[in-house]
C-alpha atoms as a PDB file:
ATOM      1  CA  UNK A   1      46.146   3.850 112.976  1.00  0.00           C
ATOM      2  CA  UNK A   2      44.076   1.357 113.887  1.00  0.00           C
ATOM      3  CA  UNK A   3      42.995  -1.790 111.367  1.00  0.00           C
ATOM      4  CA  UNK A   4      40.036  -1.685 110.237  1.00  0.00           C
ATOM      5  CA  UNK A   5      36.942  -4.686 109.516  1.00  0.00           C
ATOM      6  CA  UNK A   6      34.713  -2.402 107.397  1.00  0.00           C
ATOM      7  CA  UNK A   7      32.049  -1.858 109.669  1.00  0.00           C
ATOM      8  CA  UNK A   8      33.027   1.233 110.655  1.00  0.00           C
ATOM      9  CA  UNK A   9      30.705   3.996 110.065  1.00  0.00           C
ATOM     10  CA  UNK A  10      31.504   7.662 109.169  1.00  0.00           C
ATOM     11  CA  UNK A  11      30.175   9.831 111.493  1.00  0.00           C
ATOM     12  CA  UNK A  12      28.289  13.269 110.841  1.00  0.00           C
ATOM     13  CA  UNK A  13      27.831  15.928 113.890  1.00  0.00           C
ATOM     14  CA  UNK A  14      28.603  13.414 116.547  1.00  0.00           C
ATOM     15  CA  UNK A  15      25.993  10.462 114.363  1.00  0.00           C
ATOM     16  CA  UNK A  16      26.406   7.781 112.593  1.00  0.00           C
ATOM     17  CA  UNK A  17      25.836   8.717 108.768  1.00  0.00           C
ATOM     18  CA  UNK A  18      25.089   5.353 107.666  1.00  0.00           C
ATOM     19  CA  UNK A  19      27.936   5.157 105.480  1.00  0.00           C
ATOM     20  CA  UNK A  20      30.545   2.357 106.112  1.00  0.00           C
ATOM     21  CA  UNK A  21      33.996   2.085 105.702  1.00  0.00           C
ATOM     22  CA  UNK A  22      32.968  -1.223 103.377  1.00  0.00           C
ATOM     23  CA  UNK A  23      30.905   0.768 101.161  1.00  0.00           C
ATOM     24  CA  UNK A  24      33.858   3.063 100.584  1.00  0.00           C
ATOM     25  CA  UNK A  25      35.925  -0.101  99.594  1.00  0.00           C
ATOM     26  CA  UNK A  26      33.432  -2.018  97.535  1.00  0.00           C
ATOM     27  CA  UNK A  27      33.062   1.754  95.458  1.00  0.00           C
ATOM     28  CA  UNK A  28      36.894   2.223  95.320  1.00  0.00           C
ATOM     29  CA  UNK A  29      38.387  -1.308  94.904  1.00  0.00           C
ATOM     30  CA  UNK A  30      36.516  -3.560  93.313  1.00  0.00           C
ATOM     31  CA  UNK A  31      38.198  -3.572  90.049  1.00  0.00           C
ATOM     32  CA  UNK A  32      40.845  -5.802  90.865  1.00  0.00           C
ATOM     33  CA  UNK A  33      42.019  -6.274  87.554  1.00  0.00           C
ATOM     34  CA  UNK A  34      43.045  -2.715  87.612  1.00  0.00           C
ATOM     35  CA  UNK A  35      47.318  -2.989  87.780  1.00  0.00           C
ATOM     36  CA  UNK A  36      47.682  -1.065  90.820  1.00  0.00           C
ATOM     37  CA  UNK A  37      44.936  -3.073  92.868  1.00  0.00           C
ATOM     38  CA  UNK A  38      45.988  -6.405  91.410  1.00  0.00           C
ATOM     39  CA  UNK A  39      49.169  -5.445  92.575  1.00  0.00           C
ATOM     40  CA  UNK A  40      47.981  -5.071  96.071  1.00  0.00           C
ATOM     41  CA  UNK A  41      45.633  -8.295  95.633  1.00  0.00           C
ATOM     42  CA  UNK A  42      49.190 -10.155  94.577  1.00  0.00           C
ATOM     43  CA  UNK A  43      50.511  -8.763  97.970  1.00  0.00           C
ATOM     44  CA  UNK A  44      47.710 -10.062  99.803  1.00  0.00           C
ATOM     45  CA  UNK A  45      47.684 -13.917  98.186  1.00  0.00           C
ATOM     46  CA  UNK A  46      51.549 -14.378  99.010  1.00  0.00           C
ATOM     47  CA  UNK A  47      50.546 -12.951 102.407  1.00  0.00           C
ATOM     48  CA  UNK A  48      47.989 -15.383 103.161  1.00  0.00           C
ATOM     49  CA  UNK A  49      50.235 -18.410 101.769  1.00  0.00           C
ATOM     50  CA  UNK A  50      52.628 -17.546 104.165  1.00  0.00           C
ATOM     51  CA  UNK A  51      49.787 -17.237 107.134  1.00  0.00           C
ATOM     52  CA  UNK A  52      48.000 -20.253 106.136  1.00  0.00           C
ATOM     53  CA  UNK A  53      45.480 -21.423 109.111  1.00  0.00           C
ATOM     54  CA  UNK A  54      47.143 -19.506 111.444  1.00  0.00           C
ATOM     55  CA  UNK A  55      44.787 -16.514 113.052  1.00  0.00           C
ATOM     56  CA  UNK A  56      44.759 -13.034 110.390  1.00  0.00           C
ATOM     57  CA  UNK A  57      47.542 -11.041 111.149  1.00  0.00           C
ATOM     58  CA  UNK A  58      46.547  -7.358 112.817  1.00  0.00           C
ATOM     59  CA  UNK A  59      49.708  -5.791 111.063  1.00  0.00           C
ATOM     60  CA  UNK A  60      48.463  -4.047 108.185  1.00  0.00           C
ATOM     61  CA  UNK A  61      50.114  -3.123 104.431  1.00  0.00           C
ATOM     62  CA  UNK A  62      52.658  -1.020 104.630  1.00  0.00           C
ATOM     63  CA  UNK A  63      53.625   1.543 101.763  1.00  0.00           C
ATOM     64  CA  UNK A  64      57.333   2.929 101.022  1.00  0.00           C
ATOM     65  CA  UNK A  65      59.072  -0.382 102.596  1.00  0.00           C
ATOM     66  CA  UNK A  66      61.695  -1.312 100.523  1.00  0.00           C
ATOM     67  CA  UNK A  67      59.701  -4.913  99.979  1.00  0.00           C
ATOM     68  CA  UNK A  68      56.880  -6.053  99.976  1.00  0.00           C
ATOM     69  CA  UNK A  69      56.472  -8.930 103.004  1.00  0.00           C
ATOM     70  CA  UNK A  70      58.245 -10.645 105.609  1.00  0.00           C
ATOM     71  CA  UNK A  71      57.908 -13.987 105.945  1.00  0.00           C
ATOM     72  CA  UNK A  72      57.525 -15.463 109.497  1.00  0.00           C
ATOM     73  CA  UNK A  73      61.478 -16.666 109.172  1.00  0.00           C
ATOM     74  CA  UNK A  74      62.402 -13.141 108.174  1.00  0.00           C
ATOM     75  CA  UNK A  75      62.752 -13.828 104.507  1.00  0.00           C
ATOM     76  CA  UNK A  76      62.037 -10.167 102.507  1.00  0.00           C
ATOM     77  CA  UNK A  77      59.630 -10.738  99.774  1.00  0.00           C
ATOM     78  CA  UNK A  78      59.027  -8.849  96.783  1.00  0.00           C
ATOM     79  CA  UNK A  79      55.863  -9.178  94.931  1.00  0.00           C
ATOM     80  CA  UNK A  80      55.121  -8.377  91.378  1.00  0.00           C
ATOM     81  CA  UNK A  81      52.121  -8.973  89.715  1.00  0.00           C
ATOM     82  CA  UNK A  82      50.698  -9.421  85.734  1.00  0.00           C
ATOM     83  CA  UNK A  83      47.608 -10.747  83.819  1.00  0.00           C
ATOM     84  CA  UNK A  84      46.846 -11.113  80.136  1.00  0.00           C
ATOM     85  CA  UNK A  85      43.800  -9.211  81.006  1.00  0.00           C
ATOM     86  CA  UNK A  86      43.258  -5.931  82.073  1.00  0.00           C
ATOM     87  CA  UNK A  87      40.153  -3.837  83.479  1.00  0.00           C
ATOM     88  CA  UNK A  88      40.448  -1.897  79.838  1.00  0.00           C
ATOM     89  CA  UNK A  89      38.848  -3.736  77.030  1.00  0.00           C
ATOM     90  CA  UNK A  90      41.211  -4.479  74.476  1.00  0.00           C
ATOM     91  CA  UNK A  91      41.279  -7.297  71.357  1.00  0.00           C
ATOM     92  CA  UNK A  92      44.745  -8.988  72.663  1.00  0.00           C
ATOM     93  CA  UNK A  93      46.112 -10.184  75.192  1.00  0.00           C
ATOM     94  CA  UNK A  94      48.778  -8.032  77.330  1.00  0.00           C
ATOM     95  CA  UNK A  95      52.275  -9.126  77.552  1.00  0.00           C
ATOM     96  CA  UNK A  96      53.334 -10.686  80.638  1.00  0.00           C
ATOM     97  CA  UNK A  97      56.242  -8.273  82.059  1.00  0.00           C
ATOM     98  CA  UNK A  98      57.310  -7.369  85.285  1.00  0.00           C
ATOM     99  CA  UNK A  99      59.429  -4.503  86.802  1.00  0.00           C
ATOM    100  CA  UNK A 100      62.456  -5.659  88.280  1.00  0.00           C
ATOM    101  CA  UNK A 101      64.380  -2.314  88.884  1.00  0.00           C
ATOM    102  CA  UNK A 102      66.745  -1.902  91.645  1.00  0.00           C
ATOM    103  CA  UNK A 103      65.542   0.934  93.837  1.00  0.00           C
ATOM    104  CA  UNK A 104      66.328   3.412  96.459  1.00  0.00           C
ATOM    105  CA  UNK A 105      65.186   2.342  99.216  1.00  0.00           C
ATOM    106  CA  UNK A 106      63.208   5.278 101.508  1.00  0.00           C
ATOM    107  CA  UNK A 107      63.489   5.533 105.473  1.00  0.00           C
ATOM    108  CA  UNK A 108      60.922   8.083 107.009  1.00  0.00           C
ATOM    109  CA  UNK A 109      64.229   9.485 109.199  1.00  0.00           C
ATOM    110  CA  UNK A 110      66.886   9.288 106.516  1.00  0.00           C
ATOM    111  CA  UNK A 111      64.893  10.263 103.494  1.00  0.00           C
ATOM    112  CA  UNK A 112      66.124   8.242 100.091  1.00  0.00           C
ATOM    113  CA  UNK A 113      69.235   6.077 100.586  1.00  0.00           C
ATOM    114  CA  UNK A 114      72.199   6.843  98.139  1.00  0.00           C
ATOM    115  CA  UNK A 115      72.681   3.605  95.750  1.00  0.00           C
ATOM    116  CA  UNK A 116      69.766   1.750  94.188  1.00  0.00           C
ATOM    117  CA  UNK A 117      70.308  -2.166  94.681  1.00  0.00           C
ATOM    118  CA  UNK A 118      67.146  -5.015  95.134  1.00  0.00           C
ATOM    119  CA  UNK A 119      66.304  -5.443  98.515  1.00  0.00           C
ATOM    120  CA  UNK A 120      64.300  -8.598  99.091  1.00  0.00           C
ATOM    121  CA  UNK A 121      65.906 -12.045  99.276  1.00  0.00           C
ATOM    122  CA  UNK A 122      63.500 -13.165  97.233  1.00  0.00           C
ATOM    123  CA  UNK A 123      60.792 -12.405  94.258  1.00  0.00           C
ATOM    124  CA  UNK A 124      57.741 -13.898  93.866  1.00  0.00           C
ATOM    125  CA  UNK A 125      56.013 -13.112  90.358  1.00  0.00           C
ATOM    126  CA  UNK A 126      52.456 -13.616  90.467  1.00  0.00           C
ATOM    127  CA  UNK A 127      50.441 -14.344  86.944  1.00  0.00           C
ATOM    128  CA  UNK A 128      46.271 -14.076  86.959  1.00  0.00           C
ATOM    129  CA  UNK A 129      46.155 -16.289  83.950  1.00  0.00           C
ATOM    130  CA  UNK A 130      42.261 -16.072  82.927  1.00  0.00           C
ATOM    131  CA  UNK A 131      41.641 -15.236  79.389  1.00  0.00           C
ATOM    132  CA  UNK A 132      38.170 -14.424  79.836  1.00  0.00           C
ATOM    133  CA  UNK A 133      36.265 -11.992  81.583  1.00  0.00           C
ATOM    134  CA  UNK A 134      33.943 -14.443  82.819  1.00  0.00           C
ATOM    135  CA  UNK A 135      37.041 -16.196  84.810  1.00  0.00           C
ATOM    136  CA  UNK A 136      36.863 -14.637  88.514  1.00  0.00           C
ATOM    137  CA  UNK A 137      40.100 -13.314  89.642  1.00  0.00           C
ATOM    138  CA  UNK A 138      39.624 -14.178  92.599  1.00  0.00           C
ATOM    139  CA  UNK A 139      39.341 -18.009  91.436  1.00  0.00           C
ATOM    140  CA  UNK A 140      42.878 -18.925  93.117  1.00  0.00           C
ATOM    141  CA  UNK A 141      43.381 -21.577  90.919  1.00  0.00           C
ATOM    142  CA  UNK A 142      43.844 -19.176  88.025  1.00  0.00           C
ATOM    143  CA  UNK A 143      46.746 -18.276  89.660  1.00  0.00           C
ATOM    144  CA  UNK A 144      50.517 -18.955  89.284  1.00  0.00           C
ATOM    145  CA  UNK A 145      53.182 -18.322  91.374  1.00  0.00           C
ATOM    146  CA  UNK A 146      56.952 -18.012  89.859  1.00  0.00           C
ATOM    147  CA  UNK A 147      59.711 -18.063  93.271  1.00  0.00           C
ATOM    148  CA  UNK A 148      63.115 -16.711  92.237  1.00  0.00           C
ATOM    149  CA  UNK A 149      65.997 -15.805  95.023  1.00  0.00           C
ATOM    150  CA  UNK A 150      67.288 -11.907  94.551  1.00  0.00           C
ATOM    151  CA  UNK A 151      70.458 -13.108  93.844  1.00  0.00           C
ATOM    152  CA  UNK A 152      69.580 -14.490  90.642  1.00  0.00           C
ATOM    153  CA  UNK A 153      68.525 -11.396  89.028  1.00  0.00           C
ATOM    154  CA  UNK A 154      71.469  -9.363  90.252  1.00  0.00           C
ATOM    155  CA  UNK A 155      73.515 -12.210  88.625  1.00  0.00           C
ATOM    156  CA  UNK A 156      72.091 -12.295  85.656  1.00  0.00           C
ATOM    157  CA  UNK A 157      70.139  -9.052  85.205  1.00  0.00           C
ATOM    158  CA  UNK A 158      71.888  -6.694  87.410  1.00  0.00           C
ATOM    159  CA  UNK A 159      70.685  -3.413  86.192  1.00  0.00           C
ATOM    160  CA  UNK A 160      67.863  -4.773  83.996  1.00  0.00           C
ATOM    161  CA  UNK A 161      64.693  -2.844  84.845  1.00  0.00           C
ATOM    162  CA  UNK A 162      62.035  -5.476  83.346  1.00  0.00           C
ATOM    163  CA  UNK A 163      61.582  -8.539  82.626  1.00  0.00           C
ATOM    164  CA  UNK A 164      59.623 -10.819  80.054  1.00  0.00           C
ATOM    165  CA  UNK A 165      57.772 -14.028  81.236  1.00  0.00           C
ATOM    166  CA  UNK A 166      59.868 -16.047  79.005  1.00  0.00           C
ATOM    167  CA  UNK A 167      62.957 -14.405  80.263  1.00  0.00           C
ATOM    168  CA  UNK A 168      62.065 -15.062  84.022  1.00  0.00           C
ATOM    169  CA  UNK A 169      61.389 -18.874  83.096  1.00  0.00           C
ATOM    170  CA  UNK A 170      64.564 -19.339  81.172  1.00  0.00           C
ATOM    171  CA  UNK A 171      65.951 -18.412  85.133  1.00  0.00           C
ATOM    172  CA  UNK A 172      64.232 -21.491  86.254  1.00  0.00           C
ATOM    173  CA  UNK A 173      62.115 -19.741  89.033  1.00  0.00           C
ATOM    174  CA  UNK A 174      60.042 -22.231  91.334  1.00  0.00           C
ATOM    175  CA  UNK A 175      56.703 -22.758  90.366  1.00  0.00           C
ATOM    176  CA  UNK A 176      54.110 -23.166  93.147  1.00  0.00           C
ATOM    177  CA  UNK A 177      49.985 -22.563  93.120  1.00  0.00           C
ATOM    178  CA  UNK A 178      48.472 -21.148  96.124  1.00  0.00           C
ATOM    179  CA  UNK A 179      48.888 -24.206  98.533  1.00  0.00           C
ATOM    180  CA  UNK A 180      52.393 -25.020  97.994  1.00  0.00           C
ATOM    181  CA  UNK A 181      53.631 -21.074  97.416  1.00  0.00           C
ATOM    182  CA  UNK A 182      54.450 -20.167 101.266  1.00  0.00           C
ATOM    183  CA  UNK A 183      56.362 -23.604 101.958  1.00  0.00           C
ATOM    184  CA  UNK A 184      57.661 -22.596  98.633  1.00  0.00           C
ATOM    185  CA  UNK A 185      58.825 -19.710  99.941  1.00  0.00           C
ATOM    186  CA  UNK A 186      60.000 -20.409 103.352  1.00  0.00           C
ATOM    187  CA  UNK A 187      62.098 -23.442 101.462  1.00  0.00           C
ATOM    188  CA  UNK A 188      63.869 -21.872  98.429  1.00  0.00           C
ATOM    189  CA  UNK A 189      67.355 -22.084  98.923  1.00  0.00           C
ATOM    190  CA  UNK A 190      68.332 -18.386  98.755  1.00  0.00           C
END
């Protein structure tokens, strides 16, 4: 498949129906504060620290990898996301946690492999930090970045399947905004 722009129009009988492939997006997607699609939004900001200035890539997201990114030096990124808000209104704040589980990884020709393990070099937890709903998530300066190799969580949380902000600082990840995070990334000693 082809990437799309969002102009593309869904045809019906052969004509354009004067729907567009944006209008589908804007209607599913624009609650980014939703986990699953600030999850994918989390994706996309590492992606673009890594790209920087250079021209968008054409790849698109791929599902089922075993990680999330590949930097342009072939580091394997995995990308978790959090926020003390969520698209629910509730009277507290959530709990900053992330999912750290090792995993099978999944090949489209070999089905499931057999042991579960962590399969980046690298994690990069990203935390929307607004406390407000009238913060815009997609202010990047509300956003911190947290850089930790793999091989510090299978030291020292080998079969742990979450962990708590203050847990993941006490590991003494790198902290980068959105400027700094893909030189961060491209330079952690792994």
């Amino acid at each position: 498949m082809k990437q799309l722009n969002g102009n593309e129009e869904f045809t019906l009988r052969g004509e354009s129906s004067g729907i567009t492939v944006n209008e589908f997006w804007s209607w599913a997607y624009s609650d980014l504060l939703n986990n699953t699609y600030r999850g994918v939004l989390a994706e996309f900001l590492v992606e673009k620290s890594l790209s920087g200035n250079a021209p968008p890539r054409t790849q698109m997201r791929v599902n089922w990898t075993p990680y999330d990114l590949i930097s342009a030096t072939g580091r394997r990124i995995e990308v978790k996301s959090a926020a003390y808000l969520q698209s629910w209104e509730r009277d507290y704040y959530s709990k900053i946690l992330f999912n750290i589980a090792p995993r099978r990884a999944w090949h489209p020709d070999t089905g499931y492999s057999p042991e579960s393990s962590r399969h980046s070099d690298l994690y990069v937890f990203c935390v929307y930090t607004a406390k407000t709903r009238e913060q815009s998530i997609l202010d990047l300066d509300l956003w911190d970045f947290y850089v930790l190799p793999t091989s510090v969580l299978n030291q020292e949380c080998p079969g742990q399947k979450t962990i708590s902000f203050d847990s993941l600082l006490k590991l003494q990840p790198a902290k980068a905004d959105f400027l700094t995070l893909g030189n961060t990334i491209e330079t952690i000693e792994l």
